[in-house]
Each structure stands twice: as C-alpha cells, then as structure tokens.
C-alpha atoms as a PDB file:
ATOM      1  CA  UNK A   1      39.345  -8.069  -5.948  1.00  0.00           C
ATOM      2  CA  UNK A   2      38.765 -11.156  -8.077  1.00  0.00           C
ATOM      3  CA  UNK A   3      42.451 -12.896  -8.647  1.00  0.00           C
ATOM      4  CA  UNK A   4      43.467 -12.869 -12.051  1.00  0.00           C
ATOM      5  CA  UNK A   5      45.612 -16.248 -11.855  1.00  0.00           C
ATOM      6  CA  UNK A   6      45.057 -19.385 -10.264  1.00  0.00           C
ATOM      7  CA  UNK A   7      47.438 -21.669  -8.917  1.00  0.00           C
ATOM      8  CA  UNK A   8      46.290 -25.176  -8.719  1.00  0.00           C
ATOM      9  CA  UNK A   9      48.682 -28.376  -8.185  1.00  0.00           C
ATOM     10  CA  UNK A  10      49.059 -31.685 -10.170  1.00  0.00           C
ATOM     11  CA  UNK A  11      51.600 -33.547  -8.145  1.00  0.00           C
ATOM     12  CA  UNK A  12      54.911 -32.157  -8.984  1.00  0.00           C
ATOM     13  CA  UNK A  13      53.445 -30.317 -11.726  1.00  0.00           C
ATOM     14  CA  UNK A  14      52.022 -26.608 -10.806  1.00  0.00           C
ATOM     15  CA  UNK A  15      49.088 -25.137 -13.203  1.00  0.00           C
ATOM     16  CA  UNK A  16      48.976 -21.566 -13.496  1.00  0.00           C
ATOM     17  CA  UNK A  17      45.683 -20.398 -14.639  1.00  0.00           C
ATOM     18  CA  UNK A  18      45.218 -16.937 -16.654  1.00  0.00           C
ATOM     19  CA  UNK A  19      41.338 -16.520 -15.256  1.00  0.00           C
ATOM     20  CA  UNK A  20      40.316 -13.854 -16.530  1.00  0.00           C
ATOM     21  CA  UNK A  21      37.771 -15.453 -19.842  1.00  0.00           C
ATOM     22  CA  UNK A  22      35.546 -13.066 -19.859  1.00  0.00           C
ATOM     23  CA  UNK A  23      38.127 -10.490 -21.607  1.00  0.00           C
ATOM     24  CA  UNK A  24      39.891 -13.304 -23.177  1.00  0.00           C
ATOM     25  CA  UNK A  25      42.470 -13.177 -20.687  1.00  0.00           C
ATOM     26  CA  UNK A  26      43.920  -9.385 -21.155  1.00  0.00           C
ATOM     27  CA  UNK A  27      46.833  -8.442 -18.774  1.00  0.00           C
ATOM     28  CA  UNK A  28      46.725  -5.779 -15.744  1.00  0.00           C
ATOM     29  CA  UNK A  29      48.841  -4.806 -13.491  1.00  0.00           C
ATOM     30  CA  UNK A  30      46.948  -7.005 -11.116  1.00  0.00           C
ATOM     31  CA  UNK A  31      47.979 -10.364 -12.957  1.00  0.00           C
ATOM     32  CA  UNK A  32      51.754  -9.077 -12.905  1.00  0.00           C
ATOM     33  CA  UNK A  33      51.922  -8.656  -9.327  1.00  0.00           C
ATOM     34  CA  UNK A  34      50.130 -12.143  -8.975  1.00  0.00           C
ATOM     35  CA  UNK A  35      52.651 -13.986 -11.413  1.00  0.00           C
ATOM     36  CA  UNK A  36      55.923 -11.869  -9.471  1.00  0.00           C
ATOM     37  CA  UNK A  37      54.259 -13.625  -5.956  1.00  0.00           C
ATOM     38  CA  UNK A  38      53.309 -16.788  -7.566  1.00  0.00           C
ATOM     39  CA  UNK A  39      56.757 -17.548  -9.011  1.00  0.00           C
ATOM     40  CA  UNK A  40      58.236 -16.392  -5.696  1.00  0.00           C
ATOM     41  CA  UNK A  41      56.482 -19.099  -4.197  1.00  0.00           C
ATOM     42  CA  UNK A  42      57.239 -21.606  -6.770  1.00  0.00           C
ATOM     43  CA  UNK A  43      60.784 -21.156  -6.861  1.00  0.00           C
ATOM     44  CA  UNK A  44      61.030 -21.529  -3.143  1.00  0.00           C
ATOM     45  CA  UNK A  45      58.734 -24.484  -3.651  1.00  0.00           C
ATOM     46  CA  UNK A  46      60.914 -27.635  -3.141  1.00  0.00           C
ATOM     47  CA  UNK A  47      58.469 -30.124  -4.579  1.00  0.00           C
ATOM     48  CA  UNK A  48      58.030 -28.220  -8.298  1.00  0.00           C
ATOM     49  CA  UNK A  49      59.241 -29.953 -10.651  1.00  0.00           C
ATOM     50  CA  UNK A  50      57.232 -28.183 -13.528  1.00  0.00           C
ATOM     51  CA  UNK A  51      54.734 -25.708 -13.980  1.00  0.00           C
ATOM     52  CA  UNK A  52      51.986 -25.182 -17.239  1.00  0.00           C
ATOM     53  CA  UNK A  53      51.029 -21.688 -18.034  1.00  0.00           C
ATOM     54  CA  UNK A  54      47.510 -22.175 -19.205  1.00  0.00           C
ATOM     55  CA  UNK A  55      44.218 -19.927 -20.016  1.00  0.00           C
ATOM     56  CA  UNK A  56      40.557 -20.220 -19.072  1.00  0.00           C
ATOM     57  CA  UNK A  57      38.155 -19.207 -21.854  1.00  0.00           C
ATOM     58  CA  UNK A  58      39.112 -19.511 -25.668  1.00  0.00           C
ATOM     59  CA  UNK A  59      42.587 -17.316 -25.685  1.00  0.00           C
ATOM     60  CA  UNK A  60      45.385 -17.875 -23.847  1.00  0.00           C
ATOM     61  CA  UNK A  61      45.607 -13.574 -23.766  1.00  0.00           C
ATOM     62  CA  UNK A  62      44.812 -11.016 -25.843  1.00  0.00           C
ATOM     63  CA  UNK A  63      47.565  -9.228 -24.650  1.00  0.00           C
ATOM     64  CA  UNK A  64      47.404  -5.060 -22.618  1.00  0.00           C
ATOM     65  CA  UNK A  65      43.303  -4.844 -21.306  1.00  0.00           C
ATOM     66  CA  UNK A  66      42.813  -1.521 -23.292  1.00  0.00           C
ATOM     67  CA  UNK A  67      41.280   0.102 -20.453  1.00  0.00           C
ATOM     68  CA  UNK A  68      45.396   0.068 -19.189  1.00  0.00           C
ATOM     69  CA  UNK A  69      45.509   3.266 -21.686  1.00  0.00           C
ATOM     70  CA  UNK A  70      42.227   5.194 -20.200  1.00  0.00           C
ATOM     71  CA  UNK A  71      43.117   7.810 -16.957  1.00  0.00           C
ATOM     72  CA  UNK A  72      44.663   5.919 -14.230  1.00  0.00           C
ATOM     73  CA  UNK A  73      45.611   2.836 -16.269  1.00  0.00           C
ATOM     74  CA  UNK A  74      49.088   1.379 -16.607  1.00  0.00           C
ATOM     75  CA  UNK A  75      49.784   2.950 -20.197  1.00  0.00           C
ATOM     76  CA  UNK A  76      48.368   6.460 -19.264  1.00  0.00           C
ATOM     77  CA  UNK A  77      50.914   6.522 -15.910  1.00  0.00           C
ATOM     78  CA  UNK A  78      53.915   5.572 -18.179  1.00  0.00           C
ATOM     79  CA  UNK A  79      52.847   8.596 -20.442  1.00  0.00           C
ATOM     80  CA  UNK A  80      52.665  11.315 -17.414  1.00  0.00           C
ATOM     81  CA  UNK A  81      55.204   9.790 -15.430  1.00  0.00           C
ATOM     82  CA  UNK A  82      58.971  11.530 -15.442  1.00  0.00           C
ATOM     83  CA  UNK A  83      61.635   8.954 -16.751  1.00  0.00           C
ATOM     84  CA  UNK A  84      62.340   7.359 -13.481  1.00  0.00           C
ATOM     85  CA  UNK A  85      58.986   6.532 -12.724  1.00  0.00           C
ATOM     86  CA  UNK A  86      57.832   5.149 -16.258  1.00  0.00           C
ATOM     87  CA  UNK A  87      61.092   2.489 -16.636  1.00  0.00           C
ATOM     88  CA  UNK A  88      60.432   1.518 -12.701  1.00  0.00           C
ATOM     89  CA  UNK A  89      56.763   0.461 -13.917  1.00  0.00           C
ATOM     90  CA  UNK A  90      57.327  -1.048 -16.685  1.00  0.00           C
ATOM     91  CA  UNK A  91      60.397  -2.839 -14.934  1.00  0.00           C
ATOM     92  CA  UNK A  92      57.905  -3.971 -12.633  1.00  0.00           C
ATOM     93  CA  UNK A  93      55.556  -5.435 -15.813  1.00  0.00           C
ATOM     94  CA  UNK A  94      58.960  -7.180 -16.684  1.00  0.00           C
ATOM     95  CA  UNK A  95      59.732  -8.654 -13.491  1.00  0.00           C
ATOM     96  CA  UNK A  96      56.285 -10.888 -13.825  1.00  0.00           C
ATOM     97  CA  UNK A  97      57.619 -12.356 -16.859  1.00  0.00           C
ATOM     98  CA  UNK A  98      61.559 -12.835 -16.578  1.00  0.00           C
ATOM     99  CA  UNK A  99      61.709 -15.122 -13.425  1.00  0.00           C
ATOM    100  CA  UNK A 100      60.133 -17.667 -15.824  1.00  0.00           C
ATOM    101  CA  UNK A 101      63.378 -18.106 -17.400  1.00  0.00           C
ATOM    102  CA  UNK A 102      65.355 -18.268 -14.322  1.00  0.00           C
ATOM    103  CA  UNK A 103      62.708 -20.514 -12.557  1.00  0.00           C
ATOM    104  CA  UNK A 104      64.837 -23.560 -11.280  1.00  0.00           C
ATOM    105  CA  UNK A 105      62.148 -25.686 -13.552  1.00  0.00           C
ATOM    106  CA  UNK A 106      60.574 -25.621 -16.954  1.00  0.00           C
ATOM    107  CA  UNK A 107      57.243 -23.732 -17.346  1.00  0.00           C
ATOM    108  CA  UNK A 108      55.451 -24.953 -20.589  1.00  0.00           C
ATOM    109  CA  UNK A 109      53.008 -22.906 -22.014  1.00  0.00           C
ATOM    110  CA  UNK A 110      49.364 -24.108 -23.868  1.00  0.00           C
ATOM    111  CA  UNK A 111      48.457 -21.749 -26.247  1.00  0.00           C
ATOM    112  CA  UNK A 112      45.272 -21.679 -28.028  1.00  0.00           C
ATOM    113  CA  UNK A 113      42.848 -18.945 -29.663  1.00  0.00           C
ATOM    114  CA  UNK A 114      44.436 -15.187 -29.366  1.00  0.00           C
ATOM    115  CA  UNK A 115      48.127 -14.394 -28.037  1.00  0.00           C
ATOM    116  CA  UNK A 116      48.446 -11.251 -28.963  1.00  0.00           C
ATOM    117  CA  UNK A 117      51.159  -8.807 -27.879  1.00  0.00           C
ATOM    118  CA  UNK A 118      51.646  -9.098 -24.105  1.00  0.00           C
ATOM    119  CA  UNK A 119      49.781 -12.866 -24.660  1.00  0.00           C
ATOM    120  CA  UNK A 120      52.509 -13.789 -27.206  1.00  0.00           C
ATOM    121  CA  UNK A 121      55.527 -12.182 -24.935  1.00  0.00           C
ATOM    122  CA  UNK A 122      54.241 -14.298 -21.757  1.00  0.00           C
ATOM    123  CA  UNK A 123      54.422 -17.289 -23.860  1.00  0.00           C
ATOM    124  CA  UNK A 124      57.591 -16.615 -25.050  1.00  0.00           C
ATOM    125  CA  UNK A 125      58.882 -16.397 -21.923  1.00  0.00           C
ATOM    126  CA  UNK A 126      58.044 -19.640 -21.124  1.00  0.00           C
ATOM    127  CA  UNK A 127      61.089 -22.970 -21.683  1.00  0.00           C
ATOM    128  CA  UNK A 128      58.576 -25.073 -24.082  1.00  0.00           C
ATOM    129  CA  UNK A 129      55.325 -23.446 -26.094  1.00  0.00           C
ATOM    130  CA  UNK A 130      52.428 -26.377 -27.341  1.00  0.00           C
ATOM    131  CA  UNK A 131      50.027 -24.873 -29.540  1.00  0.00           C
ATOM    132  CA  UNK A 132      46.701 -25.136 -31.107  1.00  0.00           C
ATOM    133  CA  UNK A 133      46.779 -25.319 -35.027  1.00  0.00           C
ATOM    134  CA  UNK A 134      44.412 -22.385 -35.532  1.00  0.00           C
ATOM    135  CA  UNK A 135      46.024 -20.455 -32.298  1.00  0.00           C
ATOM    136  CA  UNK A 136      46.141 -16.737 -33.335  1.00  0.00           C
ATOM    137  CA  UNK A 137      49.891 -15.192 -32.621  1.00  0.00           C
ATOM    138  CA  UNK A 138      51.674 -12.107 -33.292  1.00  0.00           C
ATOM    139  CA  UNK A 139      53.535  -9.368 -32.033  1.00  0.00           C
ATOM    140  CA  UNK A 140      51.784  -5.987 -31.883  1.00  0.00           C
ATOM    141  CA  UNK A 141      52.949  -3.289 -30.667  1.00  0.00           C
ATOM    142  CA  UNK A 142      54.513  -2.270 -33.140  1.00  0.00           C
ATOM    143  CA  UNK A 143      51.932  -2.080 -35.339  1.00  0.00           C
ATOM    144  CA  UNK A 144      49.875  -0.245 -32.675  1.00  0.00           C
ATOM    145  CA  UNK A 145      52.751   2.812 -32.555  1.00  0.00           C
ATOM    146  CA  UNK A 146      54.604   0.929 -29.551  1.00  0.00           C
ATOM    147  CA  UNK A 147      57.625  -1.312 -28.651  1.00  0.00           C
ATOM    148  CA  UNK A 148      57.156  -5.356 -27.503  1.00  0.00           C
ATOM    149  CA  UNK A 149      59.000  -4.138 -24.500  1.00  0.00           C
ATOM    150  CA  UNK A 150      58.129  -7.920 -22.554  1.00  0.00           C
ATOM    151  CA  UNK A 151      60.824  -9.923 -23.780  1.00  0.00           C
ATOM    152  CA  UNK A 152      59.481 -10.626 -27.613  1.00  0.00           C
ATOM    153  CA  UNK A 153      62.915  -8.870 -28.525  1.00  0.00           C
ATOM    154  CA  UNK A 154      65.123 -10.920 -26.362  1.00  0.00           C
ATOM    155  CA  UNK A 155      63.485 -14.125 -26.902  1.00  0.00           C
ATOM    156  CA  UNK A 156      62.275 -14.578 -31.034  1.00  0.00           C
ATOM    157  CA  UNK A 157      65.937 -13.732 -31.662  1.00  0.00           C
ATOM    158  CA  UNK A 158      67.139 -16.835 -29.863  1.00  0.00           C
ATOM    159  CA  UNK A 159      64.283 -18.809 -31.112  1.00  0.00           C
ATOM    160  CA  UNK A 160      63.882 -18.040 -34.987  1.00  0.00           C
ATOM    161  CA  UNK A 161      66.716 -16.285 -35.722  1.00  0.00           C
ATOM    162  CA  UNK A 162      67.539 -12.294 -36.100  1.00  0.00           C
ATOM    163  CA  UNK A 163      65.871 -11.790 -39.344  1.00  0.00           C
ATOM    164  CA  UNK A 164      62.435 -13.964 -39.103  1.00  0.00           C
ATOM    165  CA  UNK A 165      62.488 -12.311 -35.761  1.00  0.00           C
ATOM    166  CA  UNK A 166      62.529  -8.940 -37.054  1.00  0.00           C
ATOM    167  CA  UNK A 167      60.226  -9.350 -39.567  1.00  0.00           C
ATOM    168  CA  UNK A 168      57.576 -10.876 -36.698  1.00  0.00           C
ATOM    169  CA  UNK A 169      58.085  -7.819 -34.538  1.00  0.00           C
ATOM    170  CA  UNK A 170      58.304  -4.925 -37.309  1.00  0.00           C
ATOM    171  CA  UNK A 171      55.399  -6.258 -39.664  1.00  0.00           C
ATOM    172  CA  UNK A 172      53.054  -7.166 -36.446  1.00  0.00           C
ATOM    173  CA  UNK A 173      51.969  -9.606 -38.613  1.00  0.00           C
ATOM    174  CA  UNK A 174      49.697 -12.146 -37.041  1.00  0.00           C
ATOM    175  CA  UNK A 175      50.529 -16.146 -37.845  1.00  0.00           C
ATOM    176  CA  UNK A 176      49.436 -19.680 -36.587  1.00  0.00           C
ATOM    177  CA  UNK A 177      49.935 -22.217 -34.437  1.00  0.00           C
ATOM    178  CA  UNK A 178      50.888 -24.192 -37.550  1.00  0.00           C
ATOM    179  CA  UNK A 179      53.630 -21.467 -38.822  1.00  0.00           C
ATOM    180  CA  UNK A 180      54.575 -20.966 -35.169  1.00  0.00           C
ATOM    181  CA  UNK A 181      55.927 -24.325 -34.997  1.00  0.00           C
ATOM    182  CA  UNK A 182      57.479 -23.618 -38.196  1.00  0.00           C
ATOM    183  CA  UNK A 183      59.068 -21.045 -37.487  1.00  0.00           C
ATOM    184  CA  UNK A 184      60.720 -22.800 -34.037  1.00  0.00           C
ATOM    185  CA  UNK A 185      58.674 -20.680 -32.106  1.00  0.00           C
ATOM    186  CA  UNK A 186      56.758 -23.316 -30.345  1.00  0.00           C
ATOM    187  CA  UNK A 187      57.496 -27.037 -30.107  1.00  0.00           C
ATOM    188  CA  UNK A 188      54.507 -28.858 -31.456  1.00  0.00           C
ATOM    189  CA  UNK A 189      50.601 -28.243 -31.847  1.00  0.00           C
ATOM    190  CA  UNK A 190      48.306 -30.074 -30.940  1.00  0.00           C
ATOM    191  CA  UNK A 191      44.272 -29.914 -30.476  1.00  0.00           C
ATOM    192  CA  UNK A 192      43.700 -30.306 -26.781  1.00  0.00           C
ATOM    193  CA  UNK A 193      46.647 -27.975 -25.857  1.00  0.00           C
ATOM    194  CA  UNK A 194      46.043 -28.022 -22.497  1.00  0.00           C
ATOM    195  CA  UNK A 195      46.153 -32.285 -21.783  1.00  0.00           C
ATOM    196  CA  UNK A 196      49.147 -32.194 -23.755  1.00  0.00           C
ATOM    197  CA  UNK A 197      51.347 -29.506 -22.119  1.00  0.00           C
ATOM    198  CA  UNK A 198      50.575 -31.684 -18.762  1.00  0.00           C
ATOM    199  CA  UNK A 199      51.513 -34.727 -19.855  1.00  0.00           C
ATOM    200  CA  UNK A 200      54.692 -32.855 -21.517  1.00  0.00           C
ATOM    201  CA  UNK A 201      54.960 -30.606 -18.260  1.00  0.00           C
ATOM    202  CA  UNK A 202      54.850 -34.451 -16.134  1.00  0.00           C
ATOM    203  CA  UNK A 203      57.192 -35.912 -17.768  1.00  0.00           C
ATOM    204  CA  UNK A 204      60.168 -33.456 -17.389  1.00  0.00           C
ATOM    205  CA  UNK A 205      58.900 -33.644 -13.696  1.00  0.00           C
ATOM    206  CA  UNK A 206      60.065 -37.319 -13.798  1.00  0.00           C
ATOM    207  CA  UNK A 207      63.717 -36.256 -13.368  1.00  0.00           C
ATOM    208  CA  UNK A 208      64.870 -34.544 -10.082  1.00  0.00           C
ATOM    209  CA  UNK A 209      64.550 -30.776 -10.110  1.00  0.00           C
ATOM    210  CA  UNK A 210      68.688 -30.515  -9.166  1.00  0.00           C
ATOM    211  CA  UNK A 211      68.839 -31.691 -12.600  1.00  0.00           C
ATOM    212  CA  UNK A 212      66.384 -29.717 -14.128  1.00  0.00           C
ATOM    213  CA  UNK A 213      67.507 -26.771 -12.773  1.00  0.00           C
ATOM    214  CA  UNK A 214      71.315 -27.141 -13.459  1.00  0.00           C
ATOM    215  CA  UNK A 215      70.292 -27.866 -17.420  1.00  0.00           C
ATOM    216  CA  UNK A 216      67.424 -25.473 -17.794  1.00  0.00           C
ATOM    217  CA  UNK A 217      70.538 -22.585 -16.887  1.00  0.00           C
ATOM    218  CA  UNK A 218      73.330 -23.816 -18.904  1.00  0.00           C
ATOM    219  CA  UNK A 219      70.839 -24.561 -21.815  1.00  0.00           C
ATOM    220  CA  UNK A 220      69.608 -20.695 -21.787  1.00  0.00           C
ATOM    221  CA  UNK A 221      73.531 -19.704 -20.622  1.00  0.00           C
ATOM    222  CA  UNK A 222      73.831 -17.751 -24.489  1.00  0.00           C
ATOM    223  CA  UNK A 223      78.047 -17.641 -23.843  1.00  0.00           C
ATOM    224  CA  UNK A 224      79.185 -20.884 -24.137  1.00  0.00           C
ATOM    225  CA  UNK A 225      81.855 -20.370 -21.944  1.00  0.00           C
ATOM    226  CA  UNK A 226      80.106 -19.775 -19.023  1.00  0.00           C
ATOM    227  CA  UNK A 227      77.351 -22.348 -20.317  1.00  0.00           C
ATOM    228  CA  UNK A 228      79.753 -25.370 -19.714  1.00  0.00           C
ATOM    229  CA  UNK A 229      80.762 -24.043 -16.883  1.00  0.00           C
ATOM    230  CA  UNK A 230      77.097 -24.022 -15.174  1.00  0.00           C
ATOM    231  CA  UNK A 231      77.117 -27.195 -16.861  1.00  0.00           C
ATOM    232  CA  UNK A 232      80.029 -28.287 -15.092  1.00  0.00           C
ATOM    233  CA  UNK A 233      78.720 -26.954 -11.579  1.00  0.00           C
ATOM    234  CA  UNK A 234      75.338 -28.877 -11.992  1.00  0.00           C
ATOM    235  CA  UNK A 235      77.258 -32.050 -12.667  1.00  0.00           C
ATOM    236  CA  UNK A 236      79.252 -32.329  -9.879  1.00  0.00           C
ATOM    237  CA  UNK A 237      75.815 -30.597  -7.237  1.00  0.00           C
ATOM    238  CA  UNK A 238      73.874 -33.887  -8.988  1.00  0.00           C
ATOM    239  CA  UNK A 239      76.577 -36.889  -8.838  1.00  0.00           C
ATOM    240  CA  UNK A 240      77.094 -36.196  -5.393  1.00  0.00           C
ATOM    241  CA  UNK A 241      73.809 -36.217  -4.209  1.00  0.00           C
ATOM    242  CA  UNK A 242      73.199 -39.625  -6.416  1.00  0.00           C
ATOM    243  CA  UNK A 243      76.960 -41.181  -5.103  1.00  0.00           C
ATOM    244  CA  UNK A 244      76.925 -39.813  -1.833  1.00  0.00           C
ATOM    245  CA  UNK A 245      73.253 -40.669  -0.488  1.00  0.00           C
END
C-alpha cells in the first residue's frame, strides 16, 4: 500500500507530507492511522522542535475521498454500524488530528489551492496556518447534510469568535486565503506557502522545545486559572535546567 504521508526531516524541523496529488490530497482512513503513528513518533522525538504540515500537488486536501461513502468505505461503516461502533471510528478519525494540539511543539500548516472540509479541519488543528492568497477554504459538511465533526467546531470558535464561526460552519460557505487571514483564521499569506511555513516553522525551532512545549500548553490552556498555572510549572522545569546546568 502506497503511504499517504511522508515524513521527511529539516534539522529540528519535521515536514509532514500529505502525498496523495493525484486526488488532491483527499483523506482515508489510511492517512489517519499514518498521522496517529507519525505524531507518536514525533512526540517521543527529542530533537523536534517543529513540524510543517504540507501538501504535494496543488491542494493542501480536498477533504473525505468520496469513495469513503461507497460499500466498505469509512462513511458507509459509520452508517451500518450500531452506536458503539460508529463514535469508536470516528474517535479514531479524531485521534489523527487532536495530538496536534497537544504535540509538545508547534505544527504550522501551508495551505494552498483546496482545503475543503476534512482539509480545512486538519489545518485548523494545526498552532500557526500560512496561506496562499487564492487558497480555497471552507467548511462543508454542513452543506453536504453532515456535521464538521474534526475539530472545525472546537477550533473557529477560539479563533474568530462564536458568531463568524457559526456563520463559516452553517453557511459552508467557501472563502480565501485573503479573508482567512482576515478573519484570524490563519496568520499571514503568502505566495510560496510552503518556503515560508519553514522558515516560520525554523525559527520557533530556535528556542528549546522545554520552552516550547510549556507555552504552546498554557497558551491553548482556555481557563486561565489553570493556564498560569501550566505557565507557572514550565517556568520553574526551564530556569532550572538554564541555572542548574
């Protein structure tokens, strides 16, 4: 079976490569298990500092590979499975995505041409989005008789607020790069995507991953609370390894 993600290193940077071009990068079961082992790896990986989430081919990802809702695909087996079975599978789907955010470094996504549905979810996921201008974005399922059930309605809502992110999700409207940045979806565009989320993704490697790691969590900590506490925690883990060397 040809992989649908490649894993290639830049130093402290890791590239993950969506490599599937030839149907614009459309998402299987098969590239969720590979992203679930990959950031497995990563995370136990010492010397990442940073990762970049990119695409071959002209989309980053189209989003679900219809053929998921033909007989034995991943949308028909949610449909005939009993309750148990249907929430374990998509669970699973989830898993790929979510360790992103707990990752003990920042992934930056480069998006260009379609991210569509599951494509604009995975990017979402991700710490930092960069963007092509005429990048193709928007939230589909909905539109499609569905629910963005990959994070879009845990993530817009902390990005862009409740109401821009409800109106994203429940019109399915599709935007660009340009609006996406806009919006405070994504952090900049530019027009080669994928040199500039390296050089972005390199220089947040510059700083020791204790660091990163410690202010990655209490940044994404939503209760503030517990935010300066993690906050807290990370302090003292990185003074003493700079005082005490």
């Amino acid at each position: 079976m040809t992989p649908a993600l490649r894993i290639e290193r830049d130093g402290p940077v890791a590239r993950l490569v969506l490599a599937r071009p030839e149907r614009h990068n459309a998402q299987t079961p098969q590239l969720w298990a590979e992203l679930r082992a990959v950031g497995d790896a990563l995370v136990a990986d010492e010397g990442v500092r940073a990762a970049v989430l990119y695409a071959d081919g002209p989309s980053f990802s189209s989003g679900l590979d219809l053929a998921e809702r033909e007989p034995g695909g991943f949308l028909h087996r949610v449909a005939h499975a009993d309750d148990e079975a249907a929430l374990a599978a998509i669970a699973e789907a989830q898993a790929a995505f979510a360790w992103i955010a707990a990752a003990p470094f920042p992934v930056v996504a480069a998006v260009r041409g379609y991210a569509i549905g599951a494509g604009i979810q995975l990017a979402l996921a991700c710490d930092v989005r960069i963007v092509a201008p005429d990048a193709v974005l928007a939230v589909a399922e909905v539109g499609l008789g569905a629910v963005p059930d990959l994070g879009a309605t845990t993530e817009l809502p902390r990005l862009v607020g409740l109401e821009r992110a409800l109106d994203l999700v429940l019109t399915a409207r599709r935007f660009d790069g340009t609006e996406a940045v806009a919006l405070g979806l994504a952090l900049r565009t530019a027009t080669d995507v994928d040199a500039e989320a390296l050089a972005y993704a390199h220089r947040l490697a510059a700083a020791p991953r204790a660091a990163l790691a410690a202010t990655k969590a209490a940044t994404r900590e939503p209760d503030p609370v517990a935010g300066l506490a993690l906050a807290a925690r990370g302090q003292v883990a990185c003074v003493r390894a700079m005082l005490r060397s």
